[in-house]
Structure formats: structure tokens, C-alpha cells
N, C-alpha and C. Protein backbone atom coordinates (compact mmCIF):
# COMPACT_ATOMS: atom_id res chain seq x y z
N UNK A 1 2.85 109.72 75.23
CA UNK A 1 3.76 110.84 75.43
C UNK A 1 5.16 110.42 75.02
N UNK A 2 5.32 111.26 74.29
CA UNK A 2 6.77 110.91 73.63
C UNK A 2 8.24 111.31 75.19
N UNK A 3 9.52 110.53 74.99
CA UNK A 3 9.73 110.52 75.88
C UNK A 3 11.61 111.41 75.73
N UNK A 4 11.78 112.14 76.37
CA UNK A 4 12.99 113.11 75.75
C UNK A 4 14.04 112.18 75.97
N UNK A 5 14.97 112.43 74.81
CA UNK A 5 16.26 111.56 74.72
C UNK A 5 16.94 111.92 76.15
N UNK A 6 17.48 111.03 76.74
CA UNK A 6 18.02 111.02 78.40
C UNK A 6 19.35 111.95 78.10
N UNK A 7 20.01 112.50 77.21
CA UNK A 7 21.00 113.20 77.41
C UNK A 7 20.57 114.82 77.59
N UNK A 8 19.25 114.67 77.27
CA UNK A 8 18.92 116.44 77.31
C UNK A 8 17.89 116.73 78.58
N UNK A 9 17.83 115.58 79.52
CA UNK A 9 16.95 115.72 80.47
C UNK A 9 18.02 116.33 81.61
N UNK A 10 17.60 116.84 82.21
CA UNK A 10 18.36 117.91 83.63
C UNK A 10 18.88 116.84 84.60
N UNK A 11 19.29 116.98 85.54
CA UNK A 11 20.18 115.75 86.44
C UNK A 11 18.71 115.55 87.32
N UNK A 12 17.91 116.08 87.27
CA UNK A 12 16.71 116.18 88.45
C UNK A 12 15.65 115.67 87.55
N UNK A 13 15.84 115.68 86.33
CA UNK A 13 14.55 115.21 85.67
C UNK A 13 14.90 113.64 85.50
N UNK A 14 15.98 113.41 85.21
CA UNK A 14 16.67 111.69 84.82
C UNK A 14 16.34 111.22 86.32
N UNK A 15 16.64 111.97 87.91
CA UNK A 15 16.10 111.13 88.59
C UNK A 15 15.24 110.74 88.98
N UNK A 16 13.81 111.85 88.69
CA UNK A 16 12.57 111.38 89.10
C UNK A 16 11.83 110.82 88.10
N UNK A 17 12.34 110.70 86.77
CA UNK A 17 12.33 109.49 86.03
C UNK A 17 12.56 108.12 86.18
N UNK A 18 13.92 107.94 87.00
CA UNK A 18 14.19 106.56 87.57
C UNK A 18 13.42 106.21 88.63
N UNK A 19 12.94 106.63 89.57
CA UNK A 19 12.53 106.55 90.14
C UNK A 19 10.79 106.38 89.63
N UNK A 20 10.51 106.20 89.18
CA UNK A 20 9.13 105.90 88.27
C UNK A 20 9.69 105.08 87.74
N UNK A 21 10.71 104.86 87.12
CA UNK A 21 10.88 103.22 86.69
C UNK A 21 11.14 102.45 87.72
N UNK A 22 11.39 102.91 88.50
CA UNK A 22 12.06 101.53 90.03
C UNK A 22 10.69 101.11 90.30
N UNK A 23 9.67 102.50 90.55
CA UNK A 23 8.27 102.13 91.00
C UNK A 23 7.48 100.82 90.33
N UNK A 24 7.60 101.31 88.58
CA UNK A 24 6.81 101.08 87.98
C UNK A 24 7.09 98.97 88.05
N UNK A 25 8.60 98.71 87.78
CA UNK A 25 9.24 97.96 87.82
C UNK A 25 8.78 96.71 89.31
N UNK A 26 8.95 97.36 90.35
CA UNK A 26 8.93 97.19 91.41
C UNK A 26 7.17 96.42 91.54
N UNK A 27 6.62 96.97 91.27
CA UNK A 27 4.57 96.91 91.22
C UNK A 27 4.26 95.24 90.09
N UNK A 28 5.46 94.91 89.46
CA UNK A 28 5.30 93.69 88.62
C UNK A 28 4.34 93.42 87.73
N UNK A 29 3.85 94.97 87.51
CA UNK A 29 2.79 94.54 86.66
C UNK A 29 2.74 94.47 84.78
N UNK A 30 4.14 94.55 84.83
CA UNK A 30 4.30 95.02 83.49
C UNK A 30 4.93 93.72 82.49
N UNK A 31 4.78 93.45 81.43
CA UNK A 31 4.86 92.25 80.62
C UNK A 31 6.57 92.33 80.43
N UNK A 32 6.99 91.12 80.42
CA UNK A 32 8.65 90.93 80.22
C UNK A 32 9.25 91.87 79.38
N UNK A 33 9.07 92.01 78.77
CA UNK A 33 9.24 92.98 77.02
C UNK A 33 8.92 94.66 77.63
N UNK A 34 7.88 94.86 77.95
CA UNK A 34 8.23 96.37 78.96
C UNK A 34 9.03 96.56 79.84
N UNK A 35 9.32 95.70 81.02
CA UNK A 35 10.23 95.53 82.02
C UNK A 35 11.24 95.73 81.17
N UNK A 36 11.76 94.57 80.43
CA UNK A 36 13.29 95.26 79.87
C UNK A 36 13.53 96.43 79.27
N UNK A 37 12.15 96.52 78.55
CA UNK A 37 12.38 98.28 78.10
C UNK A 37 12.69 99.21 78.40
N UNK A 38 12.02 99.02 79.96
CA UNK A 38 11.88 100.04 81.14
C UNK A 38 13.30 99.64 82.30
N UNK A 39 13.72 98.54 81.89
CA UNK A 39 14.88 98.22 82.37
C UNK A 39 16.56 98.89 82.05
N UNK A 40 16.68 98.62 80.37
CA UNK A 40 17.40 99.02 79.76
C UNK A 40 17.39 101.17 79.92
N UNK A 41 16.07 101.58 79.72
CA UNK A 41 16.24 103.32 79.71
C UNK A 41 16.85 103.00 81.55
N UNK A 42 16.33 102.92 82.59
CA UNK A 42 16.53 103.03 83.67
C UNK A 42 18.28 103.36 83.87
N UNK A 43 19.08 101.91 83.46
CA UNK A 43 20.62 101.83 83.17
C UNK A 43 21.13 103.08 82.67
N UNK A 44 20.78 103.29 81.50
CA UNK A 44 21.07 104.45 80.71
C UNK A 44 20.99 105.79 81.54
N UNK A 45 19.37 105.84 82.19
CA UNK A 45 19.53 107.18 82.92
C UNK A 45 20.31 107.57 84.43
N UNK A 46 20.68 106.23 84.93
CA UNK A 46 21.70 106.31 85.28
C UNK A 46 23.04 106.05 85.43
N UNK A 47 23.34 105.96 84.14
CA UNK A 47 24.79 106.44 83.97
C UNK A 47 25.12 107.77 83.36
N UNK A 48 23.91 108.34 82.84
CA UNK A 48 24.24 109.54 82.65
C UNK A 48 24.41 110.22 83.55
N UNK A 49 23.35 110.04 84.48
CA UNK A 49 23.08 110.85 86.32
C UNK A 49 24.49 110.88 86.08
N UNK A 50 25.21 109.62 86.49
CA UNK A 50 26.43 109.60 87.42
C UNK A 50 27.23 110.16 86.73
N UNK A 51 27.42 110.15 85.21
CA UNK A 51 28.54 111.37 84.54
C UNK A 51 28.10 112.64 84.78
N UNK A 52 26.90 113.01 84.96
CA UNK A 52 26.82 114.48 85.15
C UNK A 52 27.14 115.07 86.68
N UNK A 53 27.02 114.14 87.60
CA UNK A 53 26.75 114.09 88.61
C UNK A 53 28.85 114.37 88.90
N UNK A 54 29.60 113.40 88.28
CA UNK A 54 30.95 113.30 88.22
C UNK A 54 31.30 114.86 87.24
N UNK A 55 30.48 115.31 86.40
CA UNK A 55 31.30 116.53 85.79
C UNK A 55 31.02 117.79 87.21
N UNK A 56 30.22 117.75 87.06
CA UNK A 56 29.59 118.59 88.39
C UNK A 56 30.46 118.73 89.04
N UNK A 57 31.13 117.62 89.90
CA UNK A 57 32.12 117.68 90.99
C UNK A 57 33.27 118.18 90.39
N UNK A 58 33.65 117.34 89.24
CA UNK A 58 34.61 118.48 88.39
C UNK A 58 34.99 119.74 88.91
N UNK A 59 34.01 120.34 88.18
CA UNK A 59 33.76 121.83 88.16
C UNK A 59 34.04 122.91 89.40
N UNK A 60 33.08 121.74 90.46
CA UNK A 60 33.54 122.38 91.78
C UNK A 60 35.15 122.37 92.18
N UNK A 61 35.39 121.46 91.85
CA UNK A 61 36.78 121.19 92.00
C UNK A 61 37.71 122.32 91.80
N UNK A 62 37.59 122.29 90.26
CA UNK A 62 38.01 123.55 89.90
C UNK A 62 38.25 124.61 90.01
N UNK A 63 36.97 125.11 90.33
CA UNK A 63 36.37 126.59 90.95
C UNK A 63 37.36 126.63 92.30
N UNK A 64 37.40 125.50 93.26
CA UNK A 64 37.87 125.70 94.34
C UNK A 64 38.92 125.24 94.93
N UNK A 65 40.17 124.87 93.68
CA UNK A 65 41.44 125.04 93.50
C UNK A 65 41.64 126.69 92.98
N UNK A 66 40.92 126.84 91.68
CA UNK A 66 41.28 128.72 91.35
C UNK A 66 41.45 129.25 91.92
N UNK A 67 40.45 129.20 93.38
CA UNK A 67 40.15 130.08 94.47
C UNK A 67 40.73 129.97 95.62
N UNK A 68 41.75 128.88 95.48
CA UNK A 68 42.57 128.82 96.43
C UNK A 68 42.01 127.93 97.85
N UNK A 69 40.91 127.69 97.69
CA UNK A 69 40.42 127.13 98.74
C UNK A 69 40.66 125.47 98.71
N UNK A 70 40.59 124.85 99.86
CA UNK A 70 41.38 123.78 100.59
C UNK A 70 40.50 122.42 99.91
N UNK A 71 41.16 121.34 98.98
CA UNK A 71 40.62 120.29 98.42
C UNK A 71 39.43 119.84 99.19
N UNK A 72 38.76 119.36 97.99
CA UNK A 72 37.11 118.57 98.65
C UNK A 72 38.01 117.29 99.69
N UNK A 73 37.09 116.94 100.50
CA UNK A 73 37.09 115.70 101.17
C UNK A 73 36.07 115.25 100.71
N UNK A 74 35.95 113.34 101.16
CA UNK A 74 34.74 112.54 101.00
C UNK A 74 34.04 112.86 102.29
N UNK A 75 32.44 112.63 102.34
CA UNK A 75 31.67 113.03 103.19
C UNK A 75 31.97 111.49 103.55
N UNK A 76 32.18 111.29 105.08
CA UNK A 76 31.44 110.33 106.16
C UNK A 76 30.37 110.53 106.99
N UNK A 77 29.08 109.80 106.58
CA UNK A 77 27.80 109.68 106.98
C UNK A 77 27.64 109.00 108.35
N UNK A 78 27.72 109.33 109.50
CA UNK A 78 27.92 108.58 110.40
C UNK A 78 26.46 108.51 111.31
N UNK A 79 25.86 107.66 110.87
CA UNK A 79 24.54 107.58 111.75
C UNK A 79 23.87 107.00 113.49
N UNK A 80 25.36 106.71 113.90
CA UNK A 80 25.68 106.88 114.90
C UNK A 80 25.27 107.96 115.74
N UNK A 81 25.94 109.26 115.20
CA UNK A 81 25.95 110.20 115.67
C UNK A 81 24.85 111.27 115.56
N UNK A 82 23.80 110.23 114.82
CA UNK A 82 22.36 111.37 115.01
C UNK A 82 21.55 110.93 116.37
């Protein structure tokens, strides 16, 4: 199966792609020369994630300065408090 160039895959398709490479990676069953293969696309698909992932927020940004509404904050995950 031929495999789509990582810039035209959706932000949801590049991750459950990586995630099949972490798997695949992870299971050790694969010869040095695949591993890096599967090493090197992995990198790639995520740094695209993370630029799309960074335009995204962009956008919101945007939208919700236009609109007048009150700057994003960073989320604090506090697991404490579950």
C-alpha cells in the first residue's frame, strides 16, 4: 500500500499513523533499516502534527481577538484535583 505524502494527511490521520509507528517500533520486530525508515517518517509526521496543530491555534486566536473575546490562556492539568 502506497503511503500518502504526510503533508496531505489530516491532523487525525498523521496521528494514528504515529501511533502505528510507536507500536510497530516498540514490538522490535523490525530489521535496523525499517526501524529507521519507520523512524525517520514518524519525526516528520510529527512535526507536521505540531505545525498544524500551532496554525490551528493561530486561527483560534484570531477568530477570538476579532470577536472581541478575552485571550487564550495555557491549560493547567492538575491531577490532584480529580
Amino acid at each position: 500500500m502506497a503511503r500518502k505524502k504526510i503533508e496531505n494527511l489530516s491532523f487525525e490521520d498523521s496521528l494514528n499513523e504515529l501511533e502505528d509507528i510507536v507500536q510497530s517500533l516498540e514490538k522490535g520486530e523490525l530489521s535496523l533499516e525499517d526501524s529507521m525508515t519507520l523512524f525517520e517518517r514518524g519525526l516528520s509526521l510529527s512535526q507536521v502534527s505540531q505545525t498544524k496543530l500551532k496554525e490551528a491555534e493561530q486561527k483560534v486566536q484570531i477568530l477570538m481577538d476579532n470577536k472581541g473575546v478575552s485571550k487564550l490562556e495555557d491549560f493547567n492539568y492538575d491531577e490532584s484535583s480529580q
